[in-house]
Protein backbone atom coordinates (compact mmCIF):
# COMPACT_ATOMS: atom_id res chain seq x y z
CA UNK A 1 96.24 67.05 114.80
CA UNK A 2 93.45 67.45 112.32
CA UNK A 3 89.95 65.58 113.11
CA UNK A 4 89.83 63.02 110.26
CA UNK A 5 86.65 63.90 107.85
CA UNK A 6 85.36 60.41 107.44
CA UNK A 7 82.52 60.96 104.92
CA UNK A 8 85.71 62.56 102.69
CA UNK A 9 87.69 59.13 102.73
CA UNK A 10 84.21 57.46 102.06
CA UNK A 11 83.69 59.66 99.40
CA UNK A 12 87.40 59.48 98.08
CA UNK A 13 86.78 55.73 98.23
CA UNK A 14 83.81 55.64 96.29
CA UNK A 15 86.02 57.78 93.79
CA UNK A 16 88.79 55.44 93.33
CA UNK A 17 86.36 52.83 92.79
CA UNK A 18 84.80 54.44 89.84
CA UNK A 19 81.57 55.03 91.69
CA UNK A 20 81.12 58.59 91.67
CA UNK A 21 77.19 58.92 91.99
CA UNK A 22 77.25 57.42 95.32
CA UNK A 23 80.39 59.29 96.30
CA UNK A 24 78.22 62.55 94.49
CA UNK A 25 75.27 61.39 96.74
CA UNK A 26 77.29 61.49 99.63
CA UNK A 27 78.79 64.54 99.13
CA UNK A 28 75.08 66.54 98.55
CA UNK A 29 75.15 68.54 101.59
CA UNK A 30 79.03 69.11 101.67
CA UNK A 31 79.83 72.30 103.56
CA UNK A 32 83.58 72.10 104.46
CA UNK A 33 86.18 72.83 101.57
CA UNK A 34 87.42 69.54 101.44
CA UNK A 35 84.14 67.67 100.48
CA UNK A 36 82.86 70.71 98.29
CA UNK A 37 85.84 69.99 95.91
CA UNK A 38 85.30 66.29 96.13
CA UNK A 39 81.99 67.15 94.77
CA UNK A 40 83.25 69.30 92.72
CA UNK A 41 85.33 66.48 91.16
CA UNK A 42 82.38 64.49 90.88
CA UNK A 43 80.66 67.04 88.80
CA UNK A 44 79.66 66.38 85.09
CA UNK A 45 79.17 69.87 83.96
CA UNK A 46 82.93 71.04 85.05
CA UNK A 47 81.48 75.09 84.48
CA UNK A 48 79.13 74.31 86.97
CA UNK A 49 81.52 72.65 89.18
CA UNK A 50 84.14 75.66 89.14
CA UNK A 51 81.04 78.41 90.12
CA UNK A 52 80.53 76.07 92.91
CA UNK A 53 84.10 75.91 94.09
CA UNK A 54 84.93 79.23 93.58
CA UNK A 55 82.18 80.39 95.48
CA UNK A 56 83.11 78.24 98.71
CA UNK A 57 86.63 78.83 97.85
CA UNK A 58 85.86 82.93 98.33
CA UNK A 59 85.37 82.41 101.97
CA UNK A 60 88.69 80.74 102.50
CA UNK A 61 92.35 82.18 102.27
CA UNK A 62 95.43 80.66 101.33
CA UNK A 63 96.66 78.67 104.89
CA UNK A 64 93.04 77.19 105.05
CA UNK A 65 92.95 73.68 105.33
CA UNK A 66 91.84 72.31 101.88
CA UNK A 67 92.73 75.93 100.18
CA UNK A 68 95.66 74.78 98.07
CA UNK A 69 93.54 71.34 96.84
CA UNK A 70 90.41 73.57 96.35
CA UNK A 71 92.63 75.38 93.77
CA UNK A 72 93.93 72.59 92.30
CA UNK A 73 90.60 70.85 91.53
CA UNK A 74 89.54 74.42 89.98
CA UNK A 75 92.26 74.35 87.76
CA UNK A 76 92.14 70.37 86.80
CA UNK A 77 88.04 71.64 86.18
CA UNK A 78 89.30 74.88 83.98
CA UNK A 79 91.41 72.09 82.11
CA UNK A 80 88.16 69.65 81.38
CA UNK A 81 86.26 72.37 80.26
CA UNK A 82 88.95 72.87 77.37
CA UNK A 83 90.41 75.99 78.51
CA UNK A 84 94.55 74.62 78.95
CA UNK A 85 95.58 78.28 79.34
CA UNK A 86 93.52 79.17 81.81
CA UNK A 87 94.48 76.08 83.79
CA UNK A 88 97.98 76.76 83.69
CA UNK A 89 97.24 80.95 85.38
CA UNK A 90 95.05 79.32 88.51
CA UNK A 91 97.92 76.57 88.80
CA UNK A 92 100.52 79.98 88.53
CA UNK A 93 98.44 81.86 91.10
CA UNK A 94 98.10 78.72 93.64
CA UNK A 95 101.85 78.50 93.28
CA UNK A 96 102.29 82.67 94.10
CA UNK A 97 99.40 81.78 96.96
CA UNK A 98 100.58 78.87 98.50
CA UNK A 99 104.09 77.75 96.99
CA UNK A 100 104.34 74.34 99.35
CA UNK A 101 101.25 72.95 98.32
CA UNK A 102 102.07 69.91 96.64
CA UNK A 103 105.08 71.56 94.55
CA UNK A 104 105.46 68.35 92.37
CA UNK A 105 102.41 67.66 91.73
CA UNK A 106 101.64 71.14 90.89
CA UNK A 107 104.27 71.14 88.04
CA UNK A 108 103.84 68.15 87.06
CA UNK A 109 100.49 69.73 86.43
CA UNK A 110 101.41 72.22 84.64
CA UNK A 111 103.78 70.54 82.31
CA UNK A 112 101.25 68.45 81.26
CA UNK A 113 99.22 71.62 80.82
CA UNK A 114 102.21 73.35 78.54
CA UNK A 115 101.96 70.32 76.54
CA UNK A 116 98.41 71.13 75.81
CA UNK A 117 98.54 74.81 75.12
């Protein structure tokens, strides 16, 4: 059994509320993959917020707890930034990485995506 990350579900909380600078304020010093896409998430500038997650996300492999949402939040990023296509090859790849990560949200995802492009 994992160890539950309690300053993620108080930053996830902060989320659902709408109040993402104090979930961002929470999150400054985020080191595991888990919060570093929450911040990530929280991010205005969503160029700035894929560098940062693709960064962390270099030291982790597919398996890696938080790998498969990492990837996920860099492609929802990729799609903020205006770049649909590009959204819908990191989706592709997580799905050739990690293909039971969240298989219905993923397509759903990526139809959404398709609609876009």
């Amino acid at each position: 059994e994992e160890a539950i990350d309690h300053r993620a579900l108080e930053a996830r909380a902060l989320m659902d509320m709408g109040l993402v600078p104090a979930a961002l304020e929470l999150l400054e010093d985020a080191d595991t993959l888990e919060t570093l896409t929450l911040k990530a998430r929280c991010m205005e500038d969503p160029r700035a917020a894929w560098k940062m997650l693709k960064d962390a996300s270099s030291m982790f492999k597919p398996g890696d707890s938080g790998y498969g949402d990492a990837r996920v939040a860099m492609a929802d990023l990729v799609a903020r930034a205006g770049k649909y296509k590009n959204a819908v090859k990191e989706l592709e790849r997580l799905r050739l990485q990690v293909p039971d990560h969240k298989p219905h949200e993923v397509a759903a995802r990526l139809r959404a995506l398709e609609r876009l492009v």
